[in-house]
Protein backbone atom coordinates (compact mmCIF):
# COMPACT_ATOMS: atom_id res chain seq x y z
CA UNK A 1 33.35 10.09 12.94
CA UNK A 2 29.41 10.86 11.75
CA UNK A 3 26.56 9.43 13.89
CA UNK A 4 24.20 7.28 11.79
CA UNK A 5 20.88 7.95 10.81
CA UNK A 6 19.16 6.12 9.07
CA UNK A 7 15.72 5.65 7.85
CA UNK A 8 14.67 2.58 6.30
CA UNK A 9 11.39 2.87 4.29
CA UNK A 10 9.27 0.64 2.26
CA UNK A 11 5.64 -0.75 1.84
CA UNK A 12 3.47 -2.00 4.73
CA UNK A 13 4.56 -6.14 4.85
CA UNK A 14 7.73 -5.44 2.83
CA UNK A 15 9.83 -6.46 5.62
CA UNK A 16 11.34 -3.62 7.12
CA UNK A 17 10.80 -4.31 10.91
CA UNK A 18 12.50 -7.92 9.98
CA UNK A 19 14.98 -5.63 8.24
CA UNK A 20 16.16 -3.82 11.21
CA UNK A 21 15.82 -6.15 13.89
CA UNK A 22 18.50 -7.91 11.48
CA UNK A 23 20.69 -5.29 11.38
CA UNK A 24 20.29 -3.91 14.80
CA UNK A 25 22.17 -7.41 15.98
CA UNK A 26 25.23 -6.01 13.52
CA UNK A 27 25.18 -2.64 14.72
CA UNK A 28 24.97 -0.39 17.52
CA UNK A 29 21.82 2.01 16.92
CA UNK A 30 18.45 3.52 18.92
CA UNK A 31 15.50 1.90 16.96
CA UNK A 32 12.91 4.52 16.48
CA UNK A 33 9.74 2.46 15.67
CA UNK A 34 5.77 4.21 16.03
CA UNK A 35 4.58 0.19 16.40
CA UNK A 36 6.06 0.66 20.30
CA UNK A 37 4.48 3.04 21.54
CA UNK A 38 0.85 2.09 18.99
CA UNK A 39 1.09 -1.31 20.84
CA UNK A 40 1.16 0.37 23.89
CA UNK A 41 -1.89 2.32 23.62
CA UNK A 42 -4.01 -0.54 21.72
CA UNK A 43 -3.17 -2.28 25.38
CA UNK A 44 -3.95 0.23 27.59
CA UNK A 45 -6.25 2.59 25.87
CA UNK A 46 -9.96 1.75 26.04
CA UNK A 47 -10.68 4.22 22.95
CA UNK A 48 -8.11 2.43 20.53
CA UNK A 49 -8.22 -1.05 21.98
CA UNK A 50 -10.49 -1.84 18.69
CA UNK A 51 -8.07 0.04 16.22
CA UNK A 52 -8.04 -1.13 13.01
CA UNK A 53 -5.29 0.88 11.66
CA UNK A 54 -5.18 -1.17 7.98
CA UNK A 55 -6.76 1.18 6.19
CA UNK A 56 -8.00 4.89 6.75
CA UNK A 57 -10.32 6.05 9.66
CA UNK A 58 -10.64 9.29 11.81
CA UNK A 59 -9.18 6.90 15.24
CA UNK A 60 -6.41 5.69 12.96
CA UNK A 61 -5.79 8.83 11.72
CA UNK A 62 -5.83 9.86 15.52
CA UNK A 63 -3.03 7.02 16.43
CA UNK A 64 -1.00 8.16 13.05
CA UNK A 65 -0.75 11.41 14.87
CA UNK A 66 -0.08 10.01 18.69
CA UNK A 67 2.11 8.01 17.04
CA UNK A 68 4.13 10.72 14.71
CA UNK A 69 4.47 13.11 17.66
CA UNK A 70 5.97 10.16 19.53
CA UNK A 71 8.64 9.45 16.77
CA UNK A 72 9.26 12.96 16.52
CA UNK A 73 9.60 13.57 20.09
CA UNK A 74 12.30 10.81 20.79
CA UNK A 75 14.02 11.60 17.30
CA UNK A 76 14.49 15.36 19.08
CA UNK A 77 15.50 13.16 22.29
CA UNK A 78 18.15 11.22 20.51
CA UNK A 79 19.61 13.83 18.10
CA UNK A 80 20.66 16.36 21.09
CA UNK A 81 22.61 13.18 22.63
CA UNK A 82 23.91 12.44 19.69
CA UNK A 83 23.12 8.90 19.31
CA UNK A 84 22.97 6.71 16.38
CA UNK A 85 19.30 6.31 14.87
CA UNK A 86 18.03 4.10 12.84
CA UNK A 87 13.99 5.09 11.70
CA UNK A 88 12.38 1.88 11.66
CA UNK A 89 8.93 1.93 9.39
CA UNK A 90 9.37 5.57 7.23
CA UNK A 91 6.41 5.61 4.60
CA UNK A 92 6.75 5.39 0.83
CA UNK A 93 5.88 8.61 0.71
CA UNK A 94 8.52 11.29 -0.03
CA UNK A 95 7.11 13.74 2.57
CA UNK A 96 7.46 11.16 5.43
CA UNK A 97 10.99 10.51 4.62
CA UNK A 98 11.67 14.19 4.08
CA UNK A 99 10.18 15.35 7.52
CA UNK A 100 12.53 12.92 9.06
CA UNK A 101 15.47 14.05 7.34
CA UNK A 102 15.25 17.63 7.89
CA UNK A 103 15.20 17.15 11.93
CA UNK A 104 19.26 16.53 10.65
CA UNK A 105 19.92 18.10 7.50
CA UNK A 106 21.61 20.88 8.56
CA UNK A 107 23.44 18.89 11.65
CA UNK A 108 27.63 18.12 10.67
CA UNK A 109 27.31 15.25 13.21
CA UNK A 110 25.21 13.20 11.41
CA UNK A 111 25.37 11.34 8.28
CA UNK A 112 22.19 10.20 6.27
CA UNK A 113 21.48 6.82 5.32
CA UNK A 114 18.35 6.01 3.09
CA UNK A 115 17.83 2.47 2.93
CA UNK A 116 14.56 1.24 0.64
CA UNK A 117 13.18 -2.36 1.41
CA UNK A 118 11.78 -3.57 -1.92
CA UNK A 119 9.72 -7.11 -2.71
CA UNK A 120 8.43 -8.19 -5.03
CA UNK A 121 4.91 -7.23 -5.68
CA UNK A 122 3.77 -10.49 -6.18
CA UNK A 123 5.24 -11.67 -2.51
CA UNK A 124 3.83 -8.87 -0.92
CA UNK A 125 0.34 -9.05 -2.22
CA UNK A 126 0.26 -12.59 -0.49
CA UNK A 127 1.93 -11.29 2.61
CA UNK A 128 -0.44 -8.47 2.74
CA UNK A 129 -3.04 -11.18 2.14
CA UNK A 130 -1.92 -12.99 5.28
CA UNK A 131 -2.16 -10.16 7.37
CA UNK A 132 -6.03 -9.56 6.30
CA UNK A 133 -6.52 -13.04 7.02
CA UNK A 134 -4.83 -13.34 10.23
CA UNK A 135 -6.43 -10.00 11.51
CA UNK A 136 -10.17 -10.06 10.77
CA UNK A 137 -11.44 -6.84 9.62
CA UNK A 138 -8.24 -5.32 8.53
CA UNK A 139 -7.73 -4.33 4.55
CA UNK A 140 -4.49 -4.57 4.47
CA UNK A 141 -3.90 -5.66 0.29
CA UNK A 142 -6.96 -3.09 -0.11
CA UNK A 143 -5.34 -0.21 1.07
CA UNK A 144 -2.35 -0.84 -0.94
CA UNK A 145 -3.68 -1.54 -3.85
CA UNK A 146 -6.04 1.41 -3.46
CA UNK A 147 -4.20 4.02 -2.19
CA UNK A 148 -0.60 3.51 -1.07
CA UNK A 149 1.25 1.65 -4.23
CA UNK A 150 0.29 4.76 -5.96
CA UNK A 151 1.98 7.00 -3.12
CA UNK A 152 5.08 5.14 -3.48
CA UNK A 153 7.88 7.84 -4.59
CA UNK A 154 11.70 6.87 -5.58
CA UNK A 155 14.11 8.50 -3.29
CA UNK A 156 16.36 10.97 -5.39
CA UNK A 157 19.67 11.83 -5.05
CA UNK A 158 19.72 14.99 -2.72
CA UNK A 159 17.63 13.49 0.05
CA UNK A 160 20.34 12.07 2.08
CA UNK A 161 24.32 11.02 2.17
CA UNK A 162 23.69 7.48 0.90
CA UNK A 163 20.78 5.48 -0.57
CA UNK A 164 20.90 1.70 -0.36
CA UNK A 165 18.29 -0.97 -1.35
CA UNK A 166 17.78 -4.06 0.69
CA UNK A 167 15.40 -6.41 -1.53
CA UNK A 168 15.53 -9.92 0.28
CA UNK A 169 18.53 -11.46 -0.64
CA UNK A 170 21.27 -8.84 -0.30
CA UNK A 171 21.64 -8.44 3.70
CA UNK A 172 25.05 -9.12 3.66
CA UNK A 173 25.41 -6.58 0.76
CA UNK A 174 24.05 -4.11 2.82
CA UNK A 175 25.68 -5.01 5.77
CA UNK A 176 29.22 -4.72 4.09
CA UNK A 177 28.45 -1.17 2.54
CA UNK A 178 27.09 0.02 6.51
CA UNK A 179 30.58 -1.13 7.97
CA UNK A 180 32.22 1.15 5.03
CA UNK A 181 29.72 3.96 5.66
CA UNK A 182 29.47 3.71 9.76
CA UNK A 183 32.51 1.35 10.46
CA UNK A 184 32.65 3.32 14.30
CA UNK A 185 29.13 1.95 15.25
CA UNK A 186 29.65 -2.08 13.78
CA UNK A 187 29.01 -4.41 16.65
């Protein structure tokens, strides 16, 4: 039996937390998510407690990296128990996916599980469009459409066991090819 470990990645207000809150109440998996411990600090933090982490500043860049050692930290944590992972919130970006990856690619305990949360452009333009207007002062649609829908990269073959995509109205889909892939860890 292979531990899971998965990353699910996609663009900011595609729906991935939604994603794997869903299928966290199918299966048994650790949620590794950098909003946690972000949330945490925002609260408690005096420096960040005015964070406006929608688009690209030196105190966002500082949370990105609070926030990444965190990640990495409890992936470490997790992987030398050898419990079943799921890597909520992975960027578009190849790199971020890959940097994950590697903390298992040599490990025969695990098996890797890409999963890609798509929308439609047109849906997320208005859903990043609700999170500018229900956070004032965050860019949210401008960021994306200035930096990060160019940064999107297509997974490829060799980055991990299995590559599924989740676009809105497969969940069960998804869910069925999981219980074929990880049918030890099925709740």
């Amino acid at each position: 039996m292979k531990i899971p470990y998965i990353v699910v990645f996609g663009h900011n207000a595609s729906g991935k937390s939604t994603f794997t809150k869903k299928i966290l109440e199918k299966f048994r998996l650790n949620r590794v998510n950098g909003d946690i411990v972000r949330d945490l600090i925002i609260k408690n933090i005096d420096y960040y407690s005015d964070i406006n982490y929608s688009y690209f500043t030196e105190k966002a860049a500082s949370m990105n990296k609070i926030t990444d050692k965190f990640r990495l930290t409890l992936l470490e944590e997790l992987i030398n128990k050898k419990e079943p992972i799921l890597i909520d919130g992975s960027s578009v970006a190849k790199r971020t996916r890959t940097r994950y990856l590697e903390l298992v690619r040599n490990n025969s305990n695990y098996v890797t599980i890409i999963i890609e949360v798509s929308v439609d452009e047109e849906v997320l333009i208005q859903r990043l469009k609700e999170r500018d207007r229900n956070n004032q002062g965050h860019k949210w649609l401008q960021q994306y459409t200035g930096k990060k829908k160019d940064m999107y990269e297509p997974v490829e073959e060799t980055e991990s066991d299995y590559y599924l995509k989740y676009n809105q109205e497969n969940f069960d889909e998804i869910v069925a090819e999981l219980n074929i892939i990880i049918p030890d860890f099925s709740k």
